[in-house]
C-alpha atoms as a PDB file:
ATOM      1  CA  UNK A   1      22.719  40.919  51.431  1.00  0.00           C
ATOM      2  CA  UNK A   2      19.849  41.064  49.308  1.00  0.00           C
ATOM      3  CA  UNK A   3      22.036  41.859  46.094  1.00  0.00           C
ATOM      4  CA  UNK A   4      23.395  38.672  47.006  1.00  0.00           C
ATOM      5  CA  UNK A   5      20.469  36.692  47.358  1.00  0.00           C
ATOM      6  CA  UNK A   6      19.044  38.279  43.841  1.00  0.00           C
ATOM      7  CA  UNK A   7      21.786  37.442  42.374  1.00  0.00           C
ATOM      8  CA  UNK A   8      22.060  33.608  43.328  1.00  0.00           C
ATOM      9  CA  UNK A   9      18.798  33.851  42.249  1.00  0.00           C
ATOM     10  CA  UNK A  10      19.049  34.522  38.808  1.00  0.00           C
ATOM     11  CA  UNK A  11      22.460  32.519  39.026  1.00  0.00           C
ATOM     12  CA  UNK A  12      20.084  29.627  39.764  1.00  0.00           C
ATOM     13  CA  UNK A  13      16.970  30.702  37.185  1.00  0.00           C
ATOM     14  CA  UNK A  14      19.599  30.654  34.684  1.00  0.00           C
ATOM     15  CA  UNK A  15      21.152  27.156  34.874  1.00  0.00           C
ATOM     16  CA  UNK A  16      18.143  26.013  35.051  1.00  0.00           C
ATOM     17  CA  UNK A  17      16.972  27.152  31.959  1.00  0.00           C
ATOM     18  CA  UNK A  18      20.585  26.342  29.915  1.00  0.00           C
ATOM     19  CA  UNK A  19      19.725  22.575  30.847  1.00  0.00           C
ATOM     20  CA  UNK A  20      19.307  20.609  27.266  1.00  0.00           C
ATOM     21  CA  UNK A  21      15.746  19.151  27.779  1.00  0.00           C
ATOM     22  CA  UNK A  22      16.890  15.699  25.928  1.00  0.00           C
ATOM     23  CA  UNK A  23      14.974  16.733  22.453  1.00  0.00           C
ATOM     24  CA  UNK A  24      17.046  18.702  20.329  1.00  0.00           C
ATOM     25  CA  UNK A  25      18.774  16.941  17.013  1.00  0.00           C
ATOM     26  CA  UNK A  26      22.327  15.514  18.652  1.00  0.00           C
ATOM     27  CA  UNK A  27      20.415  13.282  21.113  1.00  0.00           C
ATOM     28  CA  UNK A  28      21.510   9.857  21.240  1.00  0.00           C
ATOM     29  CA  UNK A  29      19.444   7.145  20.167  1.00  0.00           C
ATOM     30  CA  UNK A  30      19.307   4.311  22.340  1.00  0.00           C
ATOM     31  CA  UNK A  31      20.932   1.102  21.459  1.00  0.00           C
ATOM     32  CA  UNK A  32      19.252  -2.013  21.461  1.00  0.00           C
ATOM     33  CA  UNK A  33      20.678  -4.825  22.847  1.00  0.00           C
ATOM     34  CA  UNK A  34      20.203  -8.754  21.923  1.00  0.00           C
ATOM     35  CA  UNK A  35      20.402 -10.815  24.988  1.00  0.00           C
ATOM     36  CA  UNK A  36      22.097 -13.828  24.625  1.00  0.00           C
ATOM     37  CA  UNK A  37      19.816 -17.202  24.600  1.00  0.00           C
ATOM     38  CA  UNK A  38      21.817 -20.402  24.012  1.00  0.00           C
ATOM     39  CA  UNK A  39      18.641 -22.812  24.541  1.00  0.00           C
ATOM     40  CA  UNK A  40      16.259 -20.435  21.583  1.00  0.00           C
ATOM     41  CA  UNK A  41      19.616 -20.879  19.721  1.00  0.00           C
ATOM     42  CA  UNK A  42      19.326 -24.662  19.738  1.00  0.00           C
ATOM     43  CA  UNK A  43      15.939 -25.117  18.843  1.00  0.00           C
ATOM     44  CA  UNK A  44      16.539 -22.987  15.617  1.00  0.00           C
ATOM     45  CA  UNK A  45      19.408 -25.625  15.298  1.00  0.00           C
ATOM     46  CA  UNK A  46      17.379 -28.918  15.528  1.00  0.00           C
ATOM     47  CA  UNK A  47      14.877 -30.346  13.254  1.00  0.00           C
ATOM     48  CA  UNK A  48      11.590 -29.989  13.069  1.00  0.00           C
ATOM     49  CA  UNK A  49      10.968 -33.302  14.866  1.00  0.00           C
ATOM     50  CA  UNK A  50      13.340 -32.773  17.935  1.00  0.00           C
ATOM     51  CA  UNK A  51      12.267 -29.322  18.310  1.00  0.00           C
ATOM     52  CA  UNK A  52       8.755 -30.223  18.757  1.00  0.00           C
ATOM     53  CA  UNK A  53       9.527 -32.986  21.666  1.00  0.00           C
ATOM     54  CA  UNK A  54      11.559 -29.937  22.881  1.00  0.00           C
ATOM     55  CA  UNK A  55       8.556 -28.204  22.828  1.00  0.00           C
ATOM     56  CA  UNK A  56       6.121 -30.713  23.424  1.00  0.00           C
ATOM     57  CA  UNK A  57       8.145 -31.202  26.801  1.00  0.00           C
ATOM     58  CA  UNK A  58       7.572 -27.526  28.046  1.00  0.00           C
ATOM     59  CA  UNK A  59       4.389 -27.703  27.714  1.00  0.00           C
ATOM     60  CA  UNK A  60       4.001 -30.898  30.204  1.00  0.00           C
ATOM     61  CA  UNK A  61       6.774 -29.319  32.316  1.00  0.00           C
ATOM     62  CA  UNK A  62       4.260 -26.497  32.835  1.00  0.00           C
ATOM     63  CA  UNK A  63       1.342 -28.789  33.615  1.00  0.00           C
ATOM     64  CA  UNK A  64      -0.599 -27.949  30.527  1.00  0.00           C
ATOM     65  CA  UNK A  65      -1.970 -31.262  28.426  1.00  0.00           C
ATOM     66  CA  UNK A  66      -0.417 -31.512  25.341  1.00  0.00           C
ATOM     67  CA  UNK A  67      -0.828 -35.195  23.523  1.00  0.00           C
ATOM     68  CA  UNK A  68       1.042 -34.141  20.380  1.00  0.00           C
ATOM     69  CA  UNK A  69       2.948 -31.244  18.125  1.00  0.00           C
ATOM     70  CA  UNK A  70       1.192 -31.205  14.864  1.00  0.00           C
ATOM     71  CA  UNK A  71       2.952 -28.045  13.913  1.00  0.00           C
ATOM     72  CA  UNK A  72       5.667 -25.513  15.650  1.00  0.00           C
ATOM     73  CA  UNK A  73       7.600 -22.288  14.785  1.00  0.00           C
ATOM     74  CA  UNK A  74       9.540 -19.407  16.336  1.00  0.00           C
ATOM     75  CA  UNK A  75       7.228 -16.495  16.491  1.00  0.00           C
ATOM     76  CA  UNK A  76       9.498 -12.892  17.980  1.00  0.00           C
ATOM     77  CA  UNK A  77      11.673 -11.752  20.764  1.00  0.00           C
ATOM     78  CA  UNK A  78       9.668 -10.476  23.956  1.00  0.00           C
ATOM     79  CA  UNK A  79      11.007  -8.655  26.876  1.00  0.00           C
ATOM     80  CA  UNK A  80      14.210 -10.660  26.856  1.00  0.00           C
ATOM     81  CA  UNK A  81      12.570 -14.405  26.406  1.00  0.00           C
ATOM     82  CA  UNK A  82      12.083 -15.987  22.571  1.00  0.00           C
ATOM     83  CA  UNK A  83       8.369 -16.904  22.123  1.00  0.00           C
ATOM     84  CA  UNK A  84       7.761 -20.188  19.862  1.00  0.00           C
ATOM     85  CA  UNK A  85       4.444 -21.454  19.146  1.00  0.00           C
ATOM     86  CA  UNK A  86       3.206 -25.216  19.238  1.00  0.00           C
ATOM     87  CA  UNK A  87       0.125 -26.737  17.661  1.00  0.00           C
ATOM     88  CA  UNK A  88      -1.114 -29.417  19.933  1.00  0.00           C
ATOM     89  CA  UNK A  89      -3.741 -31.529  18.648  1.00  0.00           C
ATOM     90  CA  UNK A  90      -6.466 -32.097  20.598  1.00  0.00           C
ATOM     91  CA  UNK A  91      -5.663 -29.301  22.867  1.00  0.00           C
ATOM     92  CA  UNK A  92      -4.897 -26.491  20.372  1.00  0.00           C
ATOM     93  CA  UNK A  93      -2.259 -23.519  20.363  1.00  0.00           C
ATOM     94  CA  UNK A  94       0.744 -23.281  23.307  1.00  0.00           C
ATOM     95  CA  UNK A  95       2.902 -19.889  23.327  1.00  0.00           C
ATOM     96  CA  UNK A  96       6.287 -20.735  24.644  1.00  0.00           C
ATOM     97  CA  UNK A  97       8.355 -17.970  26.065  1.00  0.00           C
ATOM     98  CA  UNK A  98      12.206 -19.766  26.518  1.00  0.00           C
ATOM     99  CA  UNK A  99      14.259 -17.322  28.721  1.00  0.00           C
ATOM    100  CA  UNK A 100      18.001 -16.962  28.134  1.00  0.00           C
ATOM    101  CA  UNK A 101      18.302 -19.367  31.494  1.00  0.00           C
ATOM    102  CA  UNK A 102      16.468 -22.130  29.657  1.00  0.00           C
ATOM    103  CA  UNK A 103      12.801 -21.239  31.687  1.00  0.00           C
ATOM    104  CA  UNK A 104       9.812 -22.119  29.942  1.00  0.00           C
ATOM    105  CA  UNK A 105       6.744 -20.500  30.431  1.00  0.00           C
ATOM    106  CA  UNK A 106       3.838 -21.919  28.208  1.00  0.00           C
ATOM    107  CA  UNK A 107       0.445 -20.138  27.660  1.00  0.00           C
ATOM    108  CA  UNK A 108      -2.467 -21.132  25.627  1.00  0.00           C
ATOM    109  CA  UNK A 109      -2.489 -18.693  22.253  1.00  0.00           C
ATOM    110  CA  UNK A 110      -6.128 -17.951  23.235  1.00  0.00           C
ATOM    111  CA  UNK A 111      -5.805 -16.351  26.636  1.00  0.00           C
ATOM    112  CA  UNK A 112      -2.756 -14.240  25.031  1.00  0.00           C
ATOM    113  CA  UNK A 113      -4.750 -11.448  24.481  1.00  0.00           C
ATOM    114  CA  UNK A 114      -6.321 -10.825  28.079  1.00  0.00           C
ATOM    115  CA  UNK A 115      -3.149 -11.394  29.683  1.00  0.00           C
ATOM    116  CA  UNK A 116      -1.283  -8.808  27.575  1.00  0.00           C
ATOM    117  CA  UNK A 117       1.196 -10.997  25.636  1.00  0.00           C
ATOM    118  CA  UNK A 118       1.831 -11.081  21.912  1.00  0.00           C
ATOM    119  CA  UNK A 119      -1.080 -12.412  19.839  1.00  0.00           C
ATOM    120  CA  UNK A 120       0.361 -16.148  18.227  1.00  0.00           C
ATOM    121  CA  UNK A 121       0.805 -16.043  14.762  1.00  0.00           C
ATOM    122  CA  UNK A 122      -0.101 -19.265  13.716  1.00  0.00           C
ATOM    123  CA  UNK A 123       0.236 -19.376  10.254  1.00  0.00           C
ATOM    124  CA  UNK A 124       2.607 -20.457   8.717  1.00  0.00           C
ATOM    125  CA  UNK A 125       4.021 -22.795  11.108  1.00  0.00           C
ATOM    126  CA  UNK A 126       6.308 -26.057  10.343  1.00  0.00           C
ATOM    127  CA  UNK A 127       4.533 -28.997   9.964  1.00  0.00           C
ATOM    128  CA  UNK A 128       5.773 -32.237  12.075  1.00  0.00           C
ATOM    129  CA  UNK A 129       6.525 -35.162  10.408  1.00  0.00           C
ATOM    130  CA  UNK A 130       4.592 -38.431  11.011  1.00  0.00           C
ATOM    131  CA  UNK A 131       6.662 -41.241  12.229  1.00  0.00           C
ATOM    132  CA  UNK A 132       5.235 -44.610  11.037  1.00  0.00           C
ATOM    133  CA  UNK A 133       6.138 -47.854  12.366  1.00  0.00           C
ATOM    134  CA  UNK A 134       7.048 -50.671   9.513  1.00  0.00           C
END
């Protein structure tokens, strides 16, 4: 009985040990994966005018003050939302995180730091175009 014991034993110390730990040369990579997001895709498809009443409108939607877009661009892809950027003028900088559902959540560029999001990149962005009346 105890030759049987020893023996699952090292039966067991032994298939322990064979186990591939995951870091040897022929592990697999994992592939990354582009979610789908029909409402990012068109913004990128309007002009620079629509887009920023598209944008302008998220940023009300959220209850944030936003009189005017001076300036907007797409910034990068984050955790599965697109973030876009929007000058407001007087209020200053709006991030705009559009999720592949067409959610918008809007934060102000400055408080992107504390809250652990992407710092805006606000230069370059795409200047809006003054409509005149006459």
């Amino acid at each position: 009985m105890k030759l049987l014991s020893r023996l699952g034993a090292a039966a067991l110390i032994l298939c322990t040990t064979a186990c591939d730990s995951g870091g040897g040369a022929g592990a697999a990579q994992p592939t990354k994966m582009r979610i789908a997001n029909p409402y990012h895709d068109k913004l990128l498809g309007l002009s620079v005018l629509n887009r920023s009443l598209g944008l302008r409108r998220a940023v009300q939607d959220s209850a944030q003050a936003c009189t005017r877009i001076t300036a907007s661009a797409y910034q990068v892809p984050y955790k599965g939302q697109q973030l876009w950027i929007a000058r407001c003028e007087p209020e200053g900088d709006y991030a705009i995180f559009i999720g592949p559902n067409g959610d918008a959540q809007v934060r102000r560029c400055k408080d992107a730091q504390t809250l652990g999001l992407p710092a805006c990149k606000t230069d370059p962005l795409d200047p809006v175009p003054r409509i005149t009346a006459g």
